[in-house]
Protein backbone atom coordinates (compact mmCIF):
# COMPACT_ATOMS: atom_id res chain seq x y z
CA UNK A 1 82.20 92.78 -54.81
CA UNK A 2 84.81 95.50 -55.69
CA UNK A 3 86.79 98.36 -54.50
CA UNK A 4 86.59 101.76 -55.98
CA UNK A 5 86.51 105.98 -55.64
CA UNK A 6 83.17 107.28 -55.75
CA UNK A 7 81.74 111.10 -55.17
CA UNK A 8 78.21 111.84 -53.83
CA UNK A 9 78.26 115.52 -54.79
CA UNK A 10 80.67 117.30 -56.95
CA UNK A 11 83.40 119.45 -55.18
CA UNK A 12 86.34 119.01 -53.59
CA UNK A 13 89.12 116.65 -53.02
CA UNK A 14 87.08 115.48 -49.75
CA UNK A 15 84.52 114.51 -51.86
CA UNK A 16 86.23 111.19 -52.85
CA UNK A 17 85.58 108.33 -50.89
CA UNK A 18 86.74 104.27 -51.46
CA UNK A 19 83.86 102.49 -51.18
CA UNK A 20 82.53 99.14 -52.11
CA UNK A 21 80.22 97.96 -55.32
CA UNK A 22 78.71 95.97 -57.27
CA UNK A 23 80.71 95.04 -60.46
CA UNK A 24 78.02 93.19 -63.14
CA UNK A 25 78.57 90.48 -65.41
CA UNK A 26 80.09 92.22 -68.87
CA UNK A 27 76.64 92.01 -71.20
CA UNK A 28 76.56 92.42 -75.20
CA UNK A 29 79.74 93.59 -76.53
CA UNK A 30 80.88 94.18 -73.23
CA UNK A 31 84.35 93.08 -71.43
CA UNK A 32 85.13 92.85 -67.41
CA UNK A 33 88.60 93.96 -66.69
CA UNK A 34 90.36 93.14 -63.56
CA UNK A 35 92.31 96.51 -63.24
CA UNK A 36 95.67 96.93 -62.25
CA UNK A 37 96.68 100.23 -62.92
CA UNK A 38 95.29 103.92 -63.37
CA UNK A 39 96.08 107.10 -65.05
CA UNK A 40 95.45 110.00 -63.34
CA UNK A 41 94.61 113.05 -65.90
CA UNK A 42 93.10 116.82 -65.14
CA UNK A 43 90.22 116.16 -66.57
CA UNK A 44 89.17 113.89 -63.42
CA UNK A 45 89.46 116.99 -61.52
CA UNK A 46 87.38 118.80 -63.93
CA UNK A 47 84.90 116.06 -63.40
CA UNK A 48 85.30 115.87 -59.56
CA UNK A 49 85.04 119.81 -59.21
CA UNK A 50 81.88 120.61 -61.55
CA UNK A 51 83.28 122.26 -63.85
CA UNK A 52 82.37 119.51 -66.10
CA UNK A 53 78.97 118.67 -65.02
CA UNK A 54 78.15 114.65 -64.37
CA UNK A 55 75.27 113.18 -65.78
CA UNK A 56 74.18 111.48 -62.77
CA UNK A 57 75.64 111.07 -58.98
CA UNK A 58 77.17 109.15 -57.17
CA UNK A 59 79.83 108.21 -59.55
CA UNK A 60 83.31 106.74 -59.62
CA UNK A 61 85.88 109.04 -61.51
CA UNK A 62 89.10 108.68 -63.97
CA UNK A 63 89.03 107.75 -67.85
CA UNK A 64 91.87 105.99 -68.40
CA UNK A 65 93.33 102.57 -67.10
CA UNK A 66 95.07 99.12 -67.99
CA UNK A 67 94.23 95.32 -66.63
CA UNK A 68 93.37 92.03 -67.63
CA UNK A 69 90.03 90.89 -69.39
CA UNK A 70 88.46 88.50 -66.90
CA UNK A 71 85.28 87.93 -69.44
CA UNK A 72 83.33 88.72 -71.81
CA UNK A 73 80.17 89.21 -73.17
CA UNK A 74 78.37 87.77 -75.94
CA UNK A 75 79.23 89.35 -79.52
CA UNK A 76 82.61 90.53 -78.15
CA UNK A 77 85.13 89.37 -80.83
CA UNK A 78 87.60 92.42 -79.94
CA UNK A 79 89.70 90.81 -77.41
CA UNK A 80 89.45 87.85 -75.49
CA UNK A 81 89.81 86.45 -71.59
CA UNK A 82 93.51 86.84 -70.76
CA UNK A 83 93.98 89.40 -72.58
CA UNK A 84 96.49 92.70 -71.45
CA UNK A 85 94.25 95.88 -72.17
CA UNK A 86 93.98 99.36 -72.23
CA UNK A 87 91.50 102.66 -72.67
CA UNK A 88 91.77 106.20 -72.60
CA UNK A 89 88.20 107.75 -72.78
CA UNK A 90 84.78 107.06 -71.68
CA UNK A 91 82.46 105.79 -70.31
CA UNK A 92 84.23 107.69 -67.29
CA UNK A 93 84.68 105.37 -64.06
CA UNK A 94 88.06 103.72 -64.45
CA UNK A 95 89.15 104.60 -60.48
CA UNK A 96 87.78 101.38 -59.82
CA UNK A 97 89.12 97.56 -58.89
CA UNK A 98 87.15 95.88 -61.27
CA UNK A 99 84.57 97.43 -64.27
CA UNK A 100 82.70 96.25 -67.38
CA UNK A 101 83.63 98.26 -70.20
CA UNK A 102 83.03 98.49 -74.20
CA UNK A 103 84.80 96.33 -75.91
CA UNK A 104 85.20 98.12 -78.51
CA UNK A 105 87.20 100.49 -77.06
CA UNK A 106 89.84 98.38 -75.57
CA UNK A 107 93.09 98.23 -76.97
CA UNK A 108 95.38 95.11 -76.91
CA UNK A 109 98.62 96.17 -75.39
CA UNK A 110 102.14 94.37 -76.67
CA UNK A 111 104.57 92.72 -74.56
CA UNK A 112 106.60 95.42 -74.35
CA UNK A 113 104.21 97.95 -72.64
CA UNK A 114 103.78 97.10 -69.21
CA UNK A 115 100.02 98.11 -67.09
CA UNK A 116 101.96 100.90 -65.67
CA UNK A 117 103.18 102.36 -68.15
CA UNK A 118 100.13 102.02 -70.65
CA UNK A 119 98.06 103.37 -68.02
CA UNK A 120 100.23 106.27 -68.01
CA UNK A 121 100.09 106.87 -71.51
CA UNK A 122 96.91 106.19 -73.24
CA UNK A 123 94.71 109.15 -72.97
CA UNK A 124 97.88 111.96 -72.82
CA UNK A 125 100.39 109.64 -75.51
CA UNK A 126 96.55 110.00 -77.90
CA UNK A 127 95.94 113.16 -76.90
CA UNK A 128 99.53 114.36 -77.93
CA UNK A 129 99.09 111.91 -81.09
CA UNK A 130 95.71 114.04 -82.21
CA UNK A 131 97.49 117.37 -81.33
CA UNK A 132 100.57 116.65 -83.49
CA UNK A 133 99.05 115.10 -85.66
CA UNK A 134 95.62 115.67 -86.63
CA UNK A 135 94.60 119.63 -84.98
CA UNK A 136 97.56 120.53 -86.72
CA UNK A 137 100.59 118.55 -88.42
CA UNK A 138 103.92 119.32 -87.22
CA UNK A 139 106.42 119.00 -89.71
CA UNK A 140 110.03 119.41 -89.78
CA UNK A 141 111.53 122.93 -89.47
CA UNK A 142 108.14 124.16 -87.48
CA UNK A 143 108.64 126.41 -84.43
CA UNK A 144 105.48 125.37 -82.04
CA UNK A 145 104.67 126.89 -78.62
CA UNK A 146 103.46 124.12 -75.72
CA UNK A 147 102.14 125.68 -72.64
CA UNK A 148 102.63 123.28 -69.47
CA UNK A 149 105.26 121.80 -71.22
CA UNK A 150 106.74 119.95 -67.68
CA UNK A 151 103.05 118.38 -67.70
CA UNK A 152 101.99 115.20 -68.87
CA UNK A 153 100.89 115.40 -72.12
CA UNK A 154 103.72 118.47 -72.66
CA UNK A 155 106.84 115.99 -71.89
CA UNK A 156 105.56 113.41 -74.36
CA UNK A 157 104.45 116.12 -76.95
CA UNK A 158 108.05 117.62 -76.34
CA UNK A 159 109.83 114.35 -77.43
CA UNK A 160 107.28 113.53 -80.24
CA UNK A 161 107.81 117.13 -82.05
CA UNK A 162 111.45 116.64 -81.67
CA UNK A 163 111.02 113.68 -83.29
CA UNK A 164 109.23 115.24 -86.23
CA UNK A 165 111.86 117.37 -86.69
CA UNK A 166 109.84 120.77 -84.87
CA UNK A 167 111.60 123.23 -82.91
CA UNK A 168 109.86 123.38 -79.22
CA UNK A 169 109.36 126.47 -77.35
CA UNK A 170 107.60 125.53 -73.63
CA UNK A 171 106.48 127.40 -71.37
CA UNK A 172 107.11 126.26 -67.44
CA UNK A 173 106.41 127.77 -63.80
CA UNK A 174 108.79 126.94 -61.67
CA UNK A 175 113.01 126.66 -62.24
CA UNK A 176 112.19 122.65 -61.48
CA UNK A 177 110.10 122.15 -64.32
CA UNK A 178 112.00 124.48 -67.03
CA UNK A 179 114.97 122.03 -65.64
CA UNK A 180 112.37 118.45 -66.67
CA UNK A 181 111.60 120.40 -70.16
CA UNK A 182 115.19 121.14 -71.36
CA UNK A 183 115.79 117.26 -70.20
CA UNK A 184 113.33 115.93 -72.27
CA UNK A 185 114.43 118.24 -75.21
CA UNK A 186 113.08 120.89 -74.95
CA UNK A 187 114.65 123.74 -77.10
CA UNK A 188 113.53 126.90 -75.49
CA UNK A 189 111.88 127.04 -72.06
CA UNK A 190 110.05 130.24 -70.62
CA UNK A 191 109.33 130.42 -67.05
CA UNK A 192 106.35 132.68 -66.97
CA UNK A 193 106.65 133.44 -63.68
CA UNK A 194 109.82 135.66 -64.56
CA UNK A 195 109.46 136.25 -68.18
CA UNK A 196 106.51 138.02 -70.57
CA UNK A 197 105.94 134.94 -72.69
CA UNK A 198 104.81 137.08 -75.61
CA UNK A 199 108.10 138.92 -75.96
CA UNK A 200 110.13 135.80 -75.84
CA UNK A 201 108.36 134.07 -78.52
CA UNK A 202 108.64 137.26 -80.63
CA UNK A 203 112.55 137.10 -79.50
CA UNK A 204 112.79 133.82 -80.63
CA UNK A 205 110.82 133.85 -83.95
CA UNK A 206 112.76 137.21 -84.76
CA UNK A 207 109.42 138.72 -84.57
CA UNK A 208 107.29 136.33 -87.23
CA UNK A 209 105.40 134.21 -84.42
CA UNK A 210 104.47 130.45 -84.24
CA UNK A 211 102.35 128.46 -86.52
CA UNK A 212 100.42 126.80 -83.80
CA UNK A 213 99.98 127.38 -80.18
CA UNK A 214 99.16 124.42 -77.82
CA UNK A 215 97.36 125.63 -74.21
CA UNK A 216 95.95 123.40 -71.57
CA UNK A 217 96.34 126.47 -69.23
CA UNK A 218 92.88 128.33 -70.56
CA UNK A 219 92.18 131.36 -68.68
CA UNK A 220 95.56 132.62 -67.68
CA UNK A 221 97.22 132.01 -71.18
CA UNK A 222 95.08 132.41 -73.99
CA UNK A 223 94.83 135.97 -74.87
CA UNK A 224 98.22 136.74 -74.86
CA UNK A 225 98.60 132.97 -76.91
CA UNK A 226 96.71 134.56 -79.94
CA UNK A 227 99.26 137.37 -79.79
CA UNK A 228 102.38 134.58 -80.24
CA UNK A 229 100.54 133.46 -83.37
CA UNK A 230 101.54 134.33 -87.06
CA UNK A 231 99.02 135.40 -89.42
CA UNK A 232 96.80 132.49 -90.22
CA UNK A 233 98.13 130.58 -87.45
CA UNK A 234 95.84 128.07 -85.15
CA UNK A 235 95.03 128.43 -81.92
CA UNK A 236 94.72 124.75 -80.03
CA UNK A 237 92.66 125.08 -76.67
CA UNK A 238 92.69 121.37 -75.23
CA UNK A 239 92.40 122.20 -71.50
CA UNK A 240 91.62 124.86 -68.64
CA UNK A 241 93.50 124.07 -65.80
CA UNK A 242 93.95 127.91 -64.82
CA UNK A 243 90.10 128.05 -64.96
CA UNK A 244 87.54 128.47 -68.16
CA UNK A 245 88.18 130.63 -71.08
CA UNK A 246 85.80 133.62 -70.69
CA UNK A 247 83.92 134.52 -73.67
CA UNK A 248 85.60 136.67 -76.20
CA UNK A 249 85.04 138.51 -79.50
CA UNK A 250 85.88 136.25 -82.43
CA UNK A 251 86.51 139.57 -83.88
CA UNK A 252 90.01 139.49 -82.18
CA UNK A 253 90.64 136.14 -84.35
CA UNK A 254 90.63 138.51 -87.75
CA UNK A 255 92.52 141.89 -85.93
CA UNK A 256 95.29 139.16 -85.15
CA UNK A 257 95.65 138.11 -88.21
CA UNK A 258 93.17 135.70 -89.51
CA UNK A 259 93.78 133.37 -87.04
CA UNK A 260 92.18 130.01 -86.47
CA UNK A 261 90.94 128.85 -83.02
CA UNK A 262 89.89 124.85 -82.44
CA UNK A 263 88.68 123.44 -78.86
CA UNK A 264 89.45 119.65 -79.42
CA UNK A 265 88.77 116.09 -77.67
CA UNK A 266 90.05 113.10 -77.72
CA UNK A 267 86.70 111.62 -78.09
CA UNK A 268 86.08 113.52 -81.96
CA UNK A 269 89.34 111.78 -82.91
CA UNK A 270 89.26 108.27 -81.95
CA UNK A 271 85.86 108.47 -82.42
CA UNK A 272 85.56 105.28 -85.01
CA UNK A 273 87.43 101.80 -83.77
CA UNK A 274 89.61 101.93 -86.75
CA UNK A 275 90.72 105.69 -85.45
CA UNK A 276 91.23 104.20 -82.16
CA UNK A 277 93.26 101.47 -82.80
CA UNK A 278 95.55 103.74 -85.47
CA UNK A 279 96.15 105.84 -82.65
CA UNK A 280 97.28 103.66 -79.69
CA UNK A 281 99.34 101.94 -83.13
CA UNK A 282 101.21 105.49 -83.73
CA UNK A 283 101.75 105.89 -79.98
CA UNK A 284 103.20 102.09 -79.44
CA UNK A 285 105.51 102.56 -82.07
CA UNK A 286 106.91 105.78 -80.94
CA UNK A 287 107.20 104.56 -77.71
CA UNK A 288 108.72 101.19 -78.53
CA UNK A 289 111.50 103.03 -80.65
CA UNK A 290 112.58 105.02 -77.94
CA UNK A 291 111.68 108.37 -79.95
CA UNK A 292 109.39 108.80 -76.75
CA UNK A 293 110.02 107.87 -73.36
CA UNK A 294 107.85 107.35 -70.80
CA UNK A 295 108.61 107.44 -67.09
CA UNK A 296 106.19 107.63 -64.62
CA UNK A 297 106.96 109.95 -61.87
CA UNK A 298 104.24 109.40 -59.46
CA UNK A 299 102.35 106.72 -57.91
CA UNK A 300 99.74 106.27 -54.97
CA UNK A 301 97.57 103.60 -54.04
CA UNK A 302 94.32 103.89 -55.84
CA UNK A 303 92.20 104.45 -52.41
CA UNK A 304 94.51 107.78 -52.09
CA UNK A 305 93.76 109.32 -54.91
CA UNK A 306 92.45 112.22 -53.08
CA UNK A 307 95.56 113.04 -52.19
CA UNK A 308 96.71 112.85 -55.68
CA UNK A 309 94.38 115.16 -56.80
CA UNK A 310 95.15 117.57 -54.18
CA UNK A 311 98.88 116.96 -55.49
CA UNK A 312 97.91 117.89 -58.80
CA UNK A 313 96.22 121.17 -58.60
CA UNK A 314 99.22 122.17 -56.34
CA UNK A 315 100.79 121.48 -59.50
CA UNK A 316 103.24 119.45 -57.22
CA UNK A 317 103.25 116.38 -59.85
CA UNK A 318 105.36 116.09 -63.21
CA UNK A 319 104.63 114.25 -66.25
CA UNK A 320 102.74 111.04 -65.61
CA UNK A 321 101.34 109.72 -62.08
CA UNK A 322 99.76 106.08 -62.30
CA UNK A 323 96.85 105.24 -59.47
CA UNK A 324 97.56 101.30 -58.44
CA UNK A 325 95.52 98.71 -57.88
């Protein structure tokens, strides 16, 4: 028997309740992890709200955490019992004490990665990797645009483009957060709460635009995004946290200047074990070099993660918060 967060119908916070299960014996290719830590991500609110539908009720919540493999199942060769591991991605249900898992999409964590801070890390460090990376490849002397850039996934992709030698532009909403982005290197920050975002990117691109726009925002952001763009620039929609992107004329993509527009997932780029294991690789070593540092800035027990959600669409959290076990 086992601890964990489940919902009977999707909806609000209130909807989360600790309750106890059944945890199964891990069966072909299969691992049981005795979890010690949990990363808490937007998506799970997504998940928890409806706006991404569930495939079947009740269900636990969260895609992301770190433990120890207590056993495995026949054919596993991935890892083995004792083993220090990590995911980021489904099968979704990580706010749990206990869960059998793929074993094929664990990672082996080094020493020097501790549960809390790999559980932290996985699904925004990967997520940053792919955006950086893959969507589009930042390169040295490139002027990018991060929305949310006192977020999770902004502070790490902050430090990471600095890294590549990119100038960052961020956007913030609050004096706090523009304060967190400038302190994680941040070269320009824009509160949009005071300042037309549009006319400061233009301000600071003397006019020419960015290359690549990076929005988790959605609905309150994206419009006026294309409009920061160059011509032929790409437009990276990776979240909705101000609500869904209505539909629009792709039209607008060629009046704006040929741009492109991509709607990534973590899921299309570790999709293969080999791309999953390159990626937590690339994110390690950035990490371990100090290039990126990770701090996590909240925690809560994992039966209060209601109130961590509720903390989270306040937007009262920064960077990383880690549910514990």
């Amino acid at each position: 028997m086992s601890k964990a967060i489940l919902i009977h119908q999707q909806g609000g916070p209130e909807q989360m309740q600790w309750q106890t299960v059944d945890v199964p014996s891990p069966g072909p290719g299969e691992a049981l992890i005795g979890q010690t830590a949990v990363g808490l991500n937007f998506i799970d609110v997504y998940q928890r709200s409806g706006v991404y539908p569930l495939p079947k009720l009740p269900s636990s919540l969260g895609s992301e955490a770190a433990g120890v493999v207590e056993a495995i199942g026949p054919g596993v060769t991935e890892v083995k019992v004792g083993d220090r591991v990590a995911y980021a991605g489904g099968p979704i249900g990580s706010y749990a004490e206990r869960r059998v898992f793929p074993a094929a999409r664990l990672v082996v964590l080094p020493e020097a990665i501790s549960d809390r801070l790999a559980a932290s890390m996985m699904l925004q460090g990967m997520t940053t990797r792919y955006l950086l990376r893959s969507s589009y490849q930042v390169k040295a002397g490139d002027t990018i645009l991060f929305h949310a850039i006192a977020g999770g996934v902004g502070l790490i992709a902050c430090q990471w483009a600095k890294h590549l030698g990119a100038t960052v532009i961020g956007t913030v909403g609050n004096p706090a957060k523009a304060e967190l982005a400038r302190a994680h290197g941040a070269d320009h920050v824009i509160d949009y709460s005071k300042e037309d975002f549009v006319a400061r990117v233009r301000e600071i691109t003397g006019g020419k635009g960015v290359p690549v726009v990076y929005d988790s925002v959605g609905k309150d952001t994206f419009e006026r995004s294309l409009d920061c763009l160059q011509p032929r620039g790409l437009m990276v929609s990776f979240g909705q946290s101000s609500g869904v992107v209505p539909p629009f004329n792709i039209g607008v993509l060629s009046t704006k200047g040929s741009l492109y527009l991509t709607r990534p997932t973590l899921a299309n780029y570790t999709a293969t074990r080999a791309e999953l294991l390159a990626s937590a690789a690339e994110l390690f070593d950035v990490v371990q070099s100090g290039a990126v540092k990770m701090v996590v800035n909240q925690t809560y027990p994992l039966a209060e993660a209601a109130q961590a959600h509720r903390d989270l669409e306040a937007r009262k959290t920064t960077g990383s918060t880690v549910l514990v076990v």
